[in-house]
PDB file of N, CA and C in Angstrom:
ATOM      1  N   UNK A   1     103.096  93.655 114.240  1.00  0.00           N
ATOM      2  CA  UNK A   1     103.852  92.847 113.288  1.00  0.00           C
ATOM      3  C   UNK A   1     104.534  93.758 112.262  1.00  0.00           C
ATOM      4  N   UNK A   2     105.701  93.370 111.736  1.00  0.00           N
ATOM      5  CA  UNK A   2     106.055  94.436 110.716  1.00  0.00           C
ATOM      6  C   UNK A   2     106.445  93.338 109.706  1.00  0.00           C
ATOM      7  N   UNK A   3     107.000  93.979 108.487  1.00  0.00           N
ATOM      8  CA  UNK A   3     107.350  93.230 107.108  1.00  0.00           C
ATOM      9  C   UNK A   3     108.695  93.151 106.719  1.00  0.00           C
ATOM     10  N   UNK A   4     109.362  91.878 106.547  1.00  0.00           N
ATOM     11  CA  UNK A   4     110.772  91.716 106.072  1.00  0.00           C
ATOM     12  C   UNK A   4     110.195  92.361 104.992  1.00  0.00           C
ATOM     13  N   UNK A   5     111.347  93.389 104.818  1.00  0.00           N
ATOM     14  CA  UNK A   5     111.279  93.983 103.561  1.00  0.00           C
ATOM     15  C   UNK A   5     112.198  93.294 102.500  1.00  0.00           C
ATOM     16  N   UNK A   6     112.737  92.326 102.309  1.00  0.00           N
ATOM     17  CA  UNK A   6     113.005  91.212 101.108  1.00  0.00           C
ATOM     18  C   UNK A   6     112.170  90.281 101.036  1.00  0.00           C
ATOM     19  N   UNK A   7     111.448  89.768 101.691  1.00  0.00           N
ATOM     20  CA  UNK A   7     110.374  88.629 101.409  1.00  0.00           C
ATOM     21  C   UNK A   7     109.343  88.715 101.369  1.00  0.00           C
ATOM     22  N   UNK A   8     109.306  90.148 102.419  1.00  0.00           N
ATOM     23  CA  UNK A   8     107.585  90.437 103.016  1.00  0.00           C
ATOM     24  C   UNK A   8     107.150  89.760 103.640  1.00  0.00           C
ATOM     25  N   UNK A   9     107.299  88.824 104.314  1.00  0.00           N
ATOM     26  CA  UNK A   9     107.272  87.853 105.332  1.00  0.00           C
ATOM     27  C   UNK A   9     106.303  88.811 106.592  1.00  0.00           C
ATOM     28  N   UNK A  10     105.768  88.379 107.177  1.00  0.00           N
ATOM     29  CA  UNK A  10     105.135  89.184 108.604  1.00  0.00           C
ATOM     30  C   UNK A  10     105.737  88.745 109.691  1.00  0.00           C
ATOM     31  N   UNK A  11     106.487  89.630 110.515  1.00  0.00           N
ATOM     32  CA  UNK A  11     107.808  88.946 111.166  1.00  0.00           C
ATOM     33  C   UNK A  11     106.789  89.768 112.892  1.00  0.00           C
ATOM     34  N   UNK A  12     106.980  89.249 113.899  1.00  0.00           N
ATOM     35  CA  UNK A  12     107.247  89.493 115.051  1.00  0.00           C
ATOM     36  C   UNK A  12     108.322  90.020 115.873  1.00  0.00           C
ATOM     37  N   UNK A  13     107.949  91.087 115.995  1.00  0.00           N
ATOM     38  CA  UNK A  13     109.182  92.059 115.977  1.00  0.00           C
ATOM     39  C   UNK A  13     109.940  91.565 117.485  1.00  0.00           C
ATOM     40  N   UNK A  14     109.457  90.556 118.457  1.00  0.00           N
ATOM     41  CA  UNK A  14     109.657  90.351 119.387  1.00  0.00           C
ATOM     42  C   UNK A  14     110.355  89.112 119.284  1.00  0.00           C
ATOM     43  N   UNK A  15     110.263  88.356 118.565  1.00  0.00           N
ATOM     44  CA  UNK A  15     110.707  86.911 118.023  1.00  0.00           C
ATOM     45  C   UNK A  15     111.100  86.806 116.666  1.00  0.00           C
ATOM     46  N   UNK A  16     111.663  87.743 115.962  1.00  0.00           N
ATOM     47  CA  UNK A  16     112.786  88.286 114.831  1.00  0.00           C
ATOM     48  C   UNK A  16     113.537  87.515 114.728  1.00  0.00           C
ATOM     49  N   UNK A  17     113.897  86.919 113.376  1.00  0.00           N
ATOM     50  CA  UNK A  17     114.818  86.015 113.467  1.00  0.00           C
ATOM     51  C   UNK A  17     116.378  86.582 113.239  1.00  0.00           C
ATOM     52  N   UNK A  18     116.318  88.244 112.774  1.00  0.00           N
ATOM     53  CA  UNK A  18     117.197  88.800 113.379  1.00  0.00           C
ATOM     54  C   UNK A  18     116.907  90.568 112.735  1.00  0.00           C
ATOM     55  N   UNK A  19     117.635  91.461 112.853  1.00  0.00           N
ATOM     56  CA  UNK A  19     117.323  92.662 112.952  1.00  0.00           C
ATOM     57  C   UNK A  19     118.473  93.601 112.708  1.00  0.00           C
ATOM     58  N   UNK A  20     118.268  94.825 112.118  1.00  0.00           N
ATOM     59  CA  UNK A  20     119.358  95.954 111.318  1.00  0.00           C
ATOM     60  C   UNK A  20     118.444  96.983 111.544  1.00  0.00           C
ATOM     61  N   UNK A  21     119.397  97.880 111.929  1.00  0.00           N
ATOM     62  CA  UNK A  21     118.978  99.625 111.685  1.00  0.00           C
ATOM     63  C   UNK A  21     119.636 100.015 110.849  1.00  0.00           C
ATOM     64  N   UNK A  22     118.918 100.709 109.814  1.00  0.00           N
ATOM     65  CA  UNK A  22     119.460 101.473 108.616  1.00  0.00           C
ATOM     66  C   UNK A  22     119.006 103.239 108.664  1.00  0.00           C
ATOM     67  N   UNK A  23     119.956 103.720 109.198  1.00  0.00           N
ATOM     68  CA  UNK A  23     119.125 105.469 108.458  1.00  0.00           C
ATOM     69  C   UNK A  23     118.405 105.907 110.100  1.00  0.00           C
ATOM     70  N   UNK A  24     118.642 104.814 111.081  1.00  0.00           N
ATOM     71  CA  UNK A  24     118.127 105.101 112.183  1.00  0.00           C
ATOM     72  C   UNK A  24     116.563 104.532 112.288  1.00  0.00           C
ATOM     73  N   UNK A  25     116.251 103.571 111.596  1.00  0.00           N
ATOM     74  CA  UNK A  25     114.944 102.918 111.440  1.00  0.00           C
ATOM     75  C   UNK A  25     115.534 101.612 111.387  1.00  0.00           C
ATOM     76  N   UNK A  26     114.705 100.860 112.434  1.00  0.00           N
ATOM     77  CA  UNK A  26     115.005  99.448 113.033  1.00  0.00           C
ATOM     78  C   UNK A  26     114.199  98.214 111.852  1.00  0.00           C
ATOM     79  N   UNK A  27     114.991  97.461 110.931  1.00  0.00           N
ATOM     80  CA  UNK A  27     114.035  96.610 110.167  1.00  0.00           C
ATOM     81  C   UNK A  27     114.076  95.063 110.338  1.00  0.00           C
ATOM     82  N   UNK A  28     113.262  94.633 110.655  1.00  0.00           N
ATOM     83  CA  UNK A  28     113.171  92.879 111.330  1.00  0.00           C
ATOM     84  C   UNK A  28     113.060  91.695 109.869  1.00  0.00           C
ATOM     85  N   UNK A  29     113.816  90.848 110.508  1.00  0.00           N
ATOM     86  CA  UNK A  29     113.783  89.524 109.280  1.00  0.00           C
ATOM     87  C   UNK A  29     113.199  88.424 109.666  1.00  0.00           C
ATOM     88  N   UNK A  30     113.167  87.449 108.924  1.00  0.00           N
ATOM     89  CA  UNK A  30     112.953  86.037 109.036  1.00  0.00           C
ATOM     90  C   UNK A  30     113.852  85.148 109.498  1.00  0.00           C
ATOM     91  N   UNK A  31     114.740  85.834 108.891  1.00  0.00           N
ATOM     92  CA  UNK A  31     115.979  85.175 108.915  1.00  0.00           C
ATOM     93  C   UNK A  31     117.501  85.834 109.040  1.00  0.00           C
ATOM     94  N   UNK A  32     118.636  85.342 109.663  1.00  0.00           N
ATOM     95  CA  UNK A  32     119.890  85.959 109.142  1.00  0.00           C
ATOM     96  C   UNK A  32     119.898  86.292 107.755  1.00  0.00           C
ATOM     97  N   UNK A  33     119.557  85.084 106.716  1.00  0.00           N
ATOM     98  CA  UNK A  33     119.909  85.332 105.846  1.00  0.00           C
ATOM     99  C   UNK A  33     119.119  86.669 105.028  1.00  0.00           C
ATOM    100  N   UNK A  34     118.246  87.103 105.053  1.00  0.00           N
ATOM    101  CA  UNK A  34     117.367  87.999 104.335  1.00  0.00           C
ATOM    102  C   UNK A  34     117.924  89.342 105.489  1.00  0.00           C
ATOM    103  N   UNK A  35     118.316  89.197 106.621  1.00  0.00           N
ATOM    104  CA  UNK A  35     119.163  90.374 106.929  1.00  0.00           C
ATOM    105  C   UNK A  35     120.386  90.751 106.159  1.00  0.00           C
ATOM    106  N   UNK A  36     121.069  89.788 105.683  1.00  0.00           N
ATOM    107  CA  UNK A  36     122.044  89.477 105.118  1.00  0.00           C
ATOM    108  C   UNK A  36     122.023  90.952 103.944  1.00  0.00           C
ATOM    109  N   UNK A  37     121.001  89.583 103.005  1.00  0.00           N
ATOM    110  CA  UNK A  37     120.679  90.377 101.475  1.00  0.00           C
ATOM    111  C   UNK A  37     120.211  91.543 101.803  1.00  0.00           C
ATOM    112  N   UNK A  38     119.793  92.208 102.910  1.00  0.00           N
ATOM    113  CA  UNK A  38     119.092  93.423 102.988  1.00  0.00           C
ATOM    114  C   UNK A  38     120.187  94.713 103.335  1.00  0.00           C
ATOM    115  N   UNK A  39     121.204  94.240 104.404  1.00  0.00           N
ATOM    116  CA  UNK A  39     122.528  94.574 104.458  1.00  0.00           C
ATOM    117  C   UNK A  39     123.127  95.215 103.233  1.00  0.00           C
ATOM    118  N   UNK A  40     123.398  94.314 102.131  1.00  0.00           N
ATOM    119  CA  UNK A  40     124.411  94.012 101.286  1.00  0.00           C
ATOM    120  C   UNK A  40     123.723  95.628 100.661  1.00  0.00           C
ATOM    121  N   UNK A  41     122.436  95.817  99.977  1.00  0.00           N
ATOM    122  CA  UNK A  41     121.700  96.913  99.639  1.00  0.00           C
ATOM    123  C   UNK A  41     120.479  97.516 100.089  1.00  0.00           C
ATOM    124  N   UNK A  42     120.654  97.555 100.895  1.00  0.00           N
ATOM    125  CA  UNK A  42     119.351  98.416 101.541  1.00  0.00           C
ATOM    126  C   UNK A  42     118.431  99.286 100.909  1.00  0.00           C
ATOM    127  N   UNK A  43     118.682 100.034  99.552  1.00  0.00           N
ATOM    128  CA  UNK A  43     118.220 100.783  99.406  1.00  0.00           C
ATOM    129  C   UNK A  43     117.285 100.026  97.853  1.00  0.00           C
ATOM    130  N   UNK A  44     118.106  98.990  97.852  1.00  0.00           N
ATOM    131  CA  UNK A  44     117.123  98.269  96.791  1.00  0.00           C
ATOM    132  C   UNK A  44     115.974  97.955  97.349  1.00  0.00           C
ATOM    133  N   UNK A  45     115.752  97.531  98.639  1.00  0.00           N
ATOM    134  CA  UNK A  45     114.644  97.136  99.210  1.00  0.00           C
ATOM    135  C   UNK A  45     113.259  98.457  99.676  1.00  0.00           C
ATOM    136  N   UNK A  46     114.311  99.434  99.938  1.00  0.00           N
ATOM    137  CA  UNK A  46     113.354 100.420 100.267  1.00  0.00           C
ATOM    138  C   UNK A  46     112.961 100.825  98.974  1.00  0.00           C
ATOM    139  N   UNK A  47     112.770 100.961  97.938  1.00  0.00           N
ATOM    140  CA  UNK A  47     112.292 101.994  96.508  1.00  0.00           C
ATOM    141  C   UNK A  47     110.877 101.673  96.826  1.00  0.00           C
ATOM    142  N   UNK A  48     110.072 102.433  96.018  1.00  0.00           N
ATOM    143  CA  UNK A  48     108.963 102.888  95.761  1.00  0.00           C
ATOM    144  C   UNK A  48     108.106 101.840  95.471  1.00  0.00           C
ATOM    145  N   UNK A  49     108.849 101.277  94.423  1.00  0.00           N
ATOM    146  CA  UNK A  49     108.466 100.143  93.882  1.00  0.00           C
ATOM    147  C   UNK A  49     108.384  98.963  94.219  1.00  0.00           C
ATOM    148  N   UNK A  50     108.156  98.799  95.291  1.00  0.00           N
ATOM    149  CA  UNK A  50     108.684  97.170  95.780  1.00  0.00           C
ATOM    150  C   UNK A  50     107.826  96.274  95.514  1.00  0.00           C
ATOM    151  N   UNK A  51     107.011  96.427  94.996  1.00  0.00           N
ATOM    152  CA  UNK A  51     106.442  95.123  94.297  1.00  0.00           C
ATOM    153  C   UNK A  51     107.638  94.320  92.851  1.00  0.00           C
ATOM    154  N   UNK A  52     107.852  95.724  92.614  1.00  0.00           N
ATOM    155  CA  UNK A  52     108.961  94.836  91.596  1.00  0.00           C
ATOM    156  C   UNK A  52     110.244  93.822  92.596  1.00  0.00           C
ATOM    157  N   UNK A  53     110.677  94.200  93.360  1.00  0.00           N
ATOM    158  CA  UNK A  53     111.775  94.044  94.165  1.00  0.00           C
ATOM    159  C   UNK A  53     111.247  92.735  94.569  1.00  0.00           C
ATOM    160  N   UNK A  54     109.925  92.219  95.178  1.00  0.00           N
ATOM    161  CA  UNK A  54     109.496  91.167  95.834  1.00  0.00           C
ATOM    162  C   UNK A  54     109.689  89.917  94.717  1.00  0.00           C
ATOM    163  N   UNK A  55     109.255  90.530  93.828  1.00  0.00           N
ATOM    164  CA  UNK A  55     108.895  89.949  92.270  1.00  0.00           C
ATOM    165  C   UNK A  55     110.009  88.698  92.053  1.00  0.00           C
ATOM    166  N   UNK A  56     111.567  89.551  92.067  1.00  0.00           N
ATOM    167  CA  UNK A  56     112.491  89.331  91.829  1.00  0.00           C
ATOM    168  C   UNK A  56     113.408  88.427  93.463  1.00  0.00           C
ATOM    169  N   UNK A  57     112.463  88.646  94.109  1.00  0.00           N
ATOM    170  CA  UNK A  57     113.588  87.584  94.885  1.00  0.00           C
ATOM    171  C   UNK A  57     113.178  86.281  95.044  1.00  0.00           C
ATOM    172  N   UNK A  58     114.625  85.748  95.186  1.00  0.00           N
ATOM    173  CA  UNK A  58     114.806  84.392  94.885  1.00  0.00           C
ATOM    174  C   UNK A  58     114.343  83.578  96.480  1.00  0.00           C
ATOM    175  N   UNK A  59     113.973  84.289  97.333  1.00  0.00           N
ATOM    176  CA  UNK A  59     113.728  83.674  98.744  1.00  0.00           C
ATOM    177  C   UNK A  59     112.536  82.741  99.013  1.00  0.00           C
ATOM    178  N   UNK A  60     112.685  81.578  99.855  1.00  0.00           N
ATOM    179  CA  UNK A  60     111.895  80.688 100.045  1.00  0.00           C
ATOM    180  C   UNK A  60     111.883  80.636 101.190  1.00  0.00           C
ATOM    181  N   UNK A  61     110.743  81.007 102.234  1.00  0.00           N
ATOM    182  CA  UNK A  61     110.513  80.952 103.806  1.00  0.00           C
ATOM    183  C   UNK A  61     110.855  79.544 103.801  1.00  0.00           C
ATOM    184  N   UNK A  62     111.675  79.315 104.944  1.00  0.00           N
ATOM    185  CA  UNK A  62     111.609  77.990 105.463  1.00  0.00           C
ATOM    186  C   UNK A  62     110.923  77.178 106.158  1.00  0.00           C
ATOM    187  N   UNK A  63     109.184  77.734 106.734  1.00  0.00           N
ATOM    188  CA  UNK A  63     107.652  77.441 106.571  1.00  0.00           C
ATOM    189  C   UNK A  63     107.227  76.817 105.155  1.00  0.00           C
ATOM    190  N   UNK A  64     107.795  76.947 104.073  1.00  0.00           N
ATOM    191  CA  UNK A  64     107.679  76.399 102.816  1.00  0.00           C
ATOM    192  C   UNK A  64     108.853  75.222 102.272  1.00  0.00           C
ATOM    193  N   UNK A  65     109.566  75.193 102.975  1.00  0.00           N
ATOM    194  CA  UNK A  65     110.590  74.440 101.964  1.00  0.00           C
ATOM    195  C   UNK A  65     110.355  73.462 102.404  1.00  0.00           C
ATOM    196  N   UNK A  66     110.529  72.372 101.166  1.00  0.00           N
ATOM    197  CA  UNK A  66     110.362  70.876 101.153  1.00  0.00           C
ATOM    198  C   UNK A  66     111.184  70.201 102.721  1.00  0.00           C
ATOM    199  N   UNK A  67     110.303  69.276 103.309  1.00  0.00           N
ATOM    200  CA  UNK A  67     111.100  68.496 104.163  1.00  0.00           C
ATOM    201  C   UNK A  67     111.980  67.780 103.507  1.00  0.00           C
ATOM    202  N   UNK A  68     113.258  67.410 104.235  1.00  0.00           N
ATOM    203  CA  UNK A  68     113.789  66.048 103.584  1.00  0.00           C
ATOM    204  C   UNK A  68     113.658  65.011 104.341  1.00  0.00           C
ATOM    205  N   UNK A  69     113.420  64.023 103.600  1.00  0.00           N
ATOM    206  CA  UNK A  69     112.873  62.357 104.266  1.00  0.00           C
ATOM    207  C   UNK A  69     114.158  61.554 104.461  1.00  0.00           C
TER     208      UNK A  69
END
């Protein structure tokens, strides 16, 4: 299993909901969209610090989001 590195999500690298190589290292998502945001800056996601980085995103797995009735 590896980790969207914007959500931290535990993704299946075999059933990815989609996927980017950056720097020559292959990184798996949840989603297009968190490939997206990961795209846009990559290097925000990789720092040292990524607990701050997690802190700060605005992402909601869609395993969590409200149904609508």
């Amino acid at each position: 299993m590896a980790k969207d590195p914007v959500c931290w999500m535990e993704v299946d690298e075999k059933e990815a909901g989609s996927k980017y190589v950056y720097k020559g290292e292959t990184f798996y998502f949840c989603t297009p969209r968190c490939k997206k945001t990961f795209s846009i800056s990559p290097e925000k996601y990789l720092t040292k610090d990524r607990k701050s980085t997690r802190l700060n995103s605005s992402h909601i797995p869609l395993s969590r989001m409200p149904s609508s009735a």
